[in-house]
C-alpha atoms as a PDB file:
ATOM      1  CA  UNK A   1      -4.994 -12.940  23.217  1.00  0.00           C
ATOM      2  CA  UNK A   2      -7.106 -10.659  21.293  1.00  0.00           C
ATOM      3  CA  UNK A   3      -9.550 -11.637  18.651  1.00  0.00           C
ATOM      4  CA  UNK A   4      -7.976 -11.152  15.038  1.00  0.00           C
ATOM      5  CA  UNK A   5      -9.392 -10.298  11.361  1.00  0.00           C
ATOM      6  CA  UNK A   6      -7.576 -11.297   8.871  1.00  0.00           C
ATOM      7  CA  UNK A   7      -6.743  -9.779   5.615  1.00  0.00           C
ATOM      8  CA  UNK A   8      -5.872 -10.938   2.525  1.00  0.00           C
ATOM      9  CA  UNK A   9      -2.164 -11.563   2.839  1.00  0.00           C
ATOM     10  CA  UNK A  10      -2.797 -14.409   5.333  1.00  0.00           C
ATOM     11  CA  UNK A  11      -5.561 -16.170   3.142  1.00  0.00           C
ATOM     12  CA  UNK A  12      -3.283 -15.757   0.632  1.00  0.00           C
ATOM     13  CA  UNK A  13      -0.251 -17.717   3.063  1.00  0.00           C
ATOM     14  CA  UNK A  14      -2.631 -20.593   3.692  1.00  0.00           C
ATOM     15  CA  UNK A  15      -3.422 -20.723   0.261  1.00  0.00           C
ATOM     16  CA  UNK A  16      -0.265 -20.893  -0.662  1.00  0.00           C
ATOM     17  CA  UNK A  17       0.460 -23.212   2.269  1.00  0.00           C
ATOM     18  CA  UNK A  18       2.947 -21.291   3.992  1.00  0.00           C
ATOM     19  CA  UNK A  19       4.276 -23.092   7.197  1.00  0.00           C
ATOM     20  CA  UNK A  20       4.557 -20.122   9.436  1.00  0.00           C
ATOM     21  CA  UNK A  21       1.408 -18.793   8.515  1.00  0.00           C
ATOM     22  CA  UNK A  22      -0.538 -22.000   9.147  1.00  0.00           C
ATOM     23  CA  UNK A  23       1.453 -22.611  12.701  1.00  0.00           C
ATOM     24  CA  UNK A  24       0.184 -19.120  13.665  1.00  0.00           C
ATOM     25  CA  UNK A  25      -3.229 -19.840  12.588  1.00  0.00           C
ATOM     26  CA  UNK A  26      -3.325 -23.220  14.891  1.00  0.00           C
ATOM     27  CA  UNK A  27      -1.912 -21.370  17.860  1.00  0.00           C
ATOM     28  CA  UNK A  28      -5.076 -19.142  17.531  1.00  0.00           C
ATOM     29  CA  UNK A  29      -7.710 -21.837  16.856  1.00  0.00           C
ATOM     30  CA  UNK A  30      -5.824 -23.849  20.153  1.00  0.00           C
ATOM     31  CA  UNK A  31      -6.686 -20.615  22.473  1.00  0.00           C
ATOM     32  CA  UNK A  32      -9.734 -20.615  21.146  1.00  0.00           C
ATOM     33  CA  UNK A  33      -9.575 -17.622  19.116  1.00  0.00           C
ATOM     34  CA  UNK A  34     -11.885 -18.082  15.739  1.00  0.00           C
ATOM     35  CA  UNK A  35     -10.501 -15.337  13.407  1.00  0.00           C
ATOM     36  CA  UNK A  36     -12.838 -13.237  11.007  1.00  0.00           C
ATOM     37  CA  UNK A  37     -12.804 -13.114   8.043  1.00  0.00           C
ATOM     38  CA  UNK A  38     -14.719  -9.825   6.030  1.00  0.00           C
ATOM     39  CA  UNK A  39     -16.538 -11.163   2.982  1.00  0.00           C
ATOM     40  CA  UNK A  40     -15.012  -8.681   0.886  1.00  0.00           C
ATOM     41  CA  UNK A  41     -11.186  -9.962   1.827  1.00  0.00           C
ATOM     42  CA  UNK A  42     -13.038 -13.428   0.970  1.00  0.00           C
ATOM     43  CA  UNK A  43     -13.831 -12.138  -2.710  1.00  0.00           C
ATOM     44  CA  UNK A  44     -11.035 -10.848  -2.947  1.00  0.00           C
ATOM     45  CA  UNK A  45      -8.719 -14.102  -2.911  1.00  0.00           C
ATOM     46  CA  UNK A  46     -11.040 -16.415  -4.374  1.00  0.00           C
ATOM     47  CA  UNK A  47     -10.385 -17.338  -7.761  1.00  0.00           C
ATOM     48  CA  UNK A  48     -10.937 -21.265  -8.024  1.00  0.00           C
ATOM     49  CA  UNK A  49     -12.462 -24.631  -5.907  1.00  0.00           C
ATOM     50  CA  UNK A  50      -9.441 -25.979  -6.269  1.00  0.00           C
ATOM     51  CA  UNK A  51      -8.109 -23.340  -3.828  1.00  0.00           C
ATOM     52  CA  UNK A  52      -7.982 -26.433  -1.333  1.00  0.00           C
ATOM     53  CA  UNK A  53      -5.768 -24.451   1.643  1.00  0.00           C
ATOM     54  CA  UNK A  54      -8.053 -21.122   1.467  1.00  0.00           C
ATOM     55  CA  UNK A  55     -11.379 -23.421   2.080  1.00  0.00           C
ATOM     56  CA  UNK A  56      -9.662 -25.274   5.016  1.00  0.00           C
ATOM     57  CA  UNK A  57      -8.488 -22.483   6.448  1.00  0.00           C
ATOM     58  CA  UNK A  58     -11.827 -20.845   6.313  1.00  0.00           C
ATOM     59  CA  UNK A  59     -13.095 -23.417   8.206  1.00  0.00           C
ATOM     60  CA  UNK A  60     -11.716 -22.549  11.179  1.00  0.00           C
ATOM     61  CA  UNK A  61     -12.916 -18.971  10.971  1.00  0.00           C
ATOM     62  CA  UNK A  62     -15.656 -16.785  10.900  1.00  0.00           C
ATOM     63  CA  UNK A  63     -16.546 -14.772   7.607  1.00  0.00           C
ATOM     64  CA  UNK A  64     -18.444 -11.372   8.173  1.00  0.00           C
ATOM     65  CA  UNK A  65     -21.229 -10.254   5.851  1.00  0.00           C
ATOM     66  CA  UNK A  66     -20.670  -6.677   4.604  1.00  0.00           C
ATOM     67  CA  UNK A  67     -24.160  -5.439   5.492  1.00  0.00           C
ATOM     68  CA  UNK A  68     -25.297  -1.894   5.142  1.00  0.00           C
ATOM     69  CA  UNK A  69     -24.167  -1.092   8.259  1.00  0.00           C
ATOM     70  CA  UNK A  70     -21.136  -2.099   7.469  1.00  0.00           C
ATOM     71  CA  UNK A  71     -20.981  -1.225   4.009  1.00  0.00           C
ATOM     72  CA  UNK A  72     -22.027   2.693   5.197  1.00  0.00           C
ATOM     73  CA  UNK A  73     -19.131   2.087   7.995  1.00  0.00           C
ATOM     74  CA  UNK A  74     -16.061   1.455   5.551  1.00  0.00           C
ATOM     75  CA  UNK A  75     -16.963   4.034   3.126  1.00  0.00           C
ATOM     76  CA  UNK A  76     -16.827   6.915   5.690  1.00  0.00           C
ATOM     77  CA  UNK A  77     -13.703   5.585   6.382  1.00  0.00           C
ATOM     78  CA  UNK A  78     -12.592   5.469   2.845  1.00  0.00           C
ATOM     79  CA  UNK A  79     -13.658   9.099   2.372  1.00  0.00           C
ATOM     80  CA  UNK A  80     -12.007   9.938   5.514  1.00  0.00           C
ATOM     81  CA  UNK A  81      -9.173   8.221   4.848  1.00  0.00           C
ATOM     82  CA  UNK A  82      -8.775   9.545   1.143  1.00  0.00           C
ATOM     83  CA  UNK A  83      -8.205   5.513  -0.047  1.00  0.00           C
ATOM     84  CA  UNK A  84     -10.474   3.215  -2.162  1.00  0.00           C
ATOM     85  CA  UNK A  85      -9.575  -0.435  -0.967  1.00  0.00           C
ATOM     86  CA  UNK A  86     -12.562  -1.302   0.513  1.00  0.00           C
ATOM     87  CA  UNK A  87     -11.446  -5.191   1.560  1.00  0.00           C
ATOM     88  CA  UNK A  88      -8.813  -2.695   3.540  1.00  0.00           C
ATOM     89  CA  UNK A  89     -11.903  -1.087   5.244  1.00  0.00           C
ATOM     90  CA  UNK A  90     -13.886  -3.889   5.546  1.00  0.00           C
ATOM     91  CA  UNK A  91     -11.157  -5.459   8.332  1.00  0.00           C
ATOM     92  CA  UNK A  92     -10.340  -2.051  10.000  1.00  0.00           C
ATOM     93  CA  UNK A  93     -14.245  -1.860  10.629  1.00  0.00           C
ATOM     94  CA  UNK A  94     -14.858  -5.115  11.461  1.00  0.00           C
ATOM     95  CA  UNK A  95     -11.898  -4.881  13.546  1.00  0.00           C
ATOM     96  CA  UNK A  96     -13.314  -1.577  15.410  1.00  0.00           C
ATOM     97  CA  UNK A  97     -16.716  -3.257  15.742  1.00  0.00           C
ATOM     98  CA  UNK A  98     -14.807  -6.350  18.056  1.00  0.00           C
ATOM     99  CA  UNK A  99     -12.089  -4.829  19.628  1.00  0.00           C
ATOM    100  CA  UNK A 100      -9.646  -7.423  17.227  1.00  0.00           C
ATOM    101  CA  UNK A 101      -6.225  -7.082  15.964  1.00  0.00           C
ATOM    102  CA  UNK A 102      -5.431  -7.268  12.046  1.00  0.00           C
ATOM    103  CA  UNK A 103      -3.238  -9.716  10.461  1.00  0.00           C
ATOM    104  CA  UNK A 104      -2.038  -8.317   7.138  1.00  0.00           C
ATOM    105  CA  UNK A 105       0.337  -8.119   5.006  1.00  0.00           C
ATOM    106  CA  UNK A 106      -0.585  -4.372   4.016  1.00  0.00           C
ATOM    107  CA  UNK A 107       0.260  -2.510   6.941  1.00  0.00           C
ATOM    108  CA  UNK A 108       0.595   0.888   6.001  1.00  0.00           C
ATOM    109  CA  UNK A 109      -2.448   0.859   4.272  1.00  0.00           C
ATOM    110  CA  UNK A 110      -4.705  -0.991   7.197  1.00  0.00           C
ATOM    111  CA  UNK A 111      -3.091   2.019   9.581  1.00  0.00           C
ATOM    112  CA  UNK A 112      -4.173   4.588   7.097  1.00  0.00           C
ATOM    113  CA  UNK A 113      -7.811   3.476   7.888  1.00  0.00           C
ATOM    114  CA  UNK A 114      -7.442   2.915  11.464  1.00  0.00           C
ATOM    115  CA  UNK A 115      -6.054   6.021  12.057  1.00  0.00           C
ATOM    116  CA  UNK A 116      -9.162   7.390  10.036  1.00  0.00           C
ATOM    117  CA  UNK A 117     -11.675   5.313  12.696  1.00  0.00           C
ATOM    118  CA  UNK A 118      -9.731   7.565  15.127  1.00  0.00           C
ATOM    119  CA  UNK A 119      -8.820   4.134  16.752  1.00  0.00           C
ATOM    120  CA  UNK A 120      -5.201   2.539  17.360  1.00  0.00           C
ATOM    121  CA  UNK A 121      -5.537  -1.033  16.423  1.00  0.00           C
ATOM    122  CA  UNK A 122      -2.590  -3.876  16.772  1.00  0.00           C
ATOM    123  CA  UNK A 123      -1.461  -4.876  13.277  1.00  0.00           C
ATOM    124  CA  UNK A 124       0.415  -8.245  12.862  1.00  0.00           C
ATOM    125  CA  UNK A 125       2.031  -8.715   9.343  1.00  0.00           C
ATOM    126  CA  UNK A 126       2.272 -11.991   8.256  1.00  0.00           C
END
């Protein structure tokens, strides 16, 4: 298997403690897969501490710093893609940068971008 980034429809699933979602997640960590995480998807969901299920689930992954690299990356991709989501970019470049597939549940948007990056990345929607 393939290392993953996640979006924010499945921090949104563990958050929300959905089943399916977590068995997934658990099949990764048990193949010893640590998914990422972009720090903007991170902002993005986080609303309260008492979001209990996001901070366990985080965890067991890895969150990825938007640095100016980074943050230079996903806005040529915006402009390239015509879109302004930049969580959305975020995970398509960190996804580029380590060869990962994308869990989302925003598919057609997370193509949109890949496309962009010229790259064709596996999306899994949760």
């Amino acid at each position: 298997m393939k290392p993953v980034v996640y979006d924010a429809g499945p921090l949104i699933a563990a958050d929300r403690n959905d089943r399916r979602f977590w068995a997934e997640h658990r099949i990764r960590l048990e193949l010893g897969i640590v998914p990422c995480v972009p720090s903007p998807v991170l902002a993005q969901v986080s609303r309260s501490p008492k979001q209990v299920q996001l901070r366990r689930l985080l965890r067991g992954c890895e969150v990825v710093a938007l640095d100016e690299a980074g943050a230079h990356g996903a806005g040529a991709l915006l402009g390239k893609a015509r879109t302004t989501d930049i969580s959305d970019a975020a995970v398509v470049r960190v996804a580029v940068t380590r060869a990962a597939d994308i869990v989302t549940s925003d598919r057609i948007d997370i193509e949109r971008l890949a496309s962009a990056a010229g790259r064709r990345i596996r999306v899994v929607e949760t």
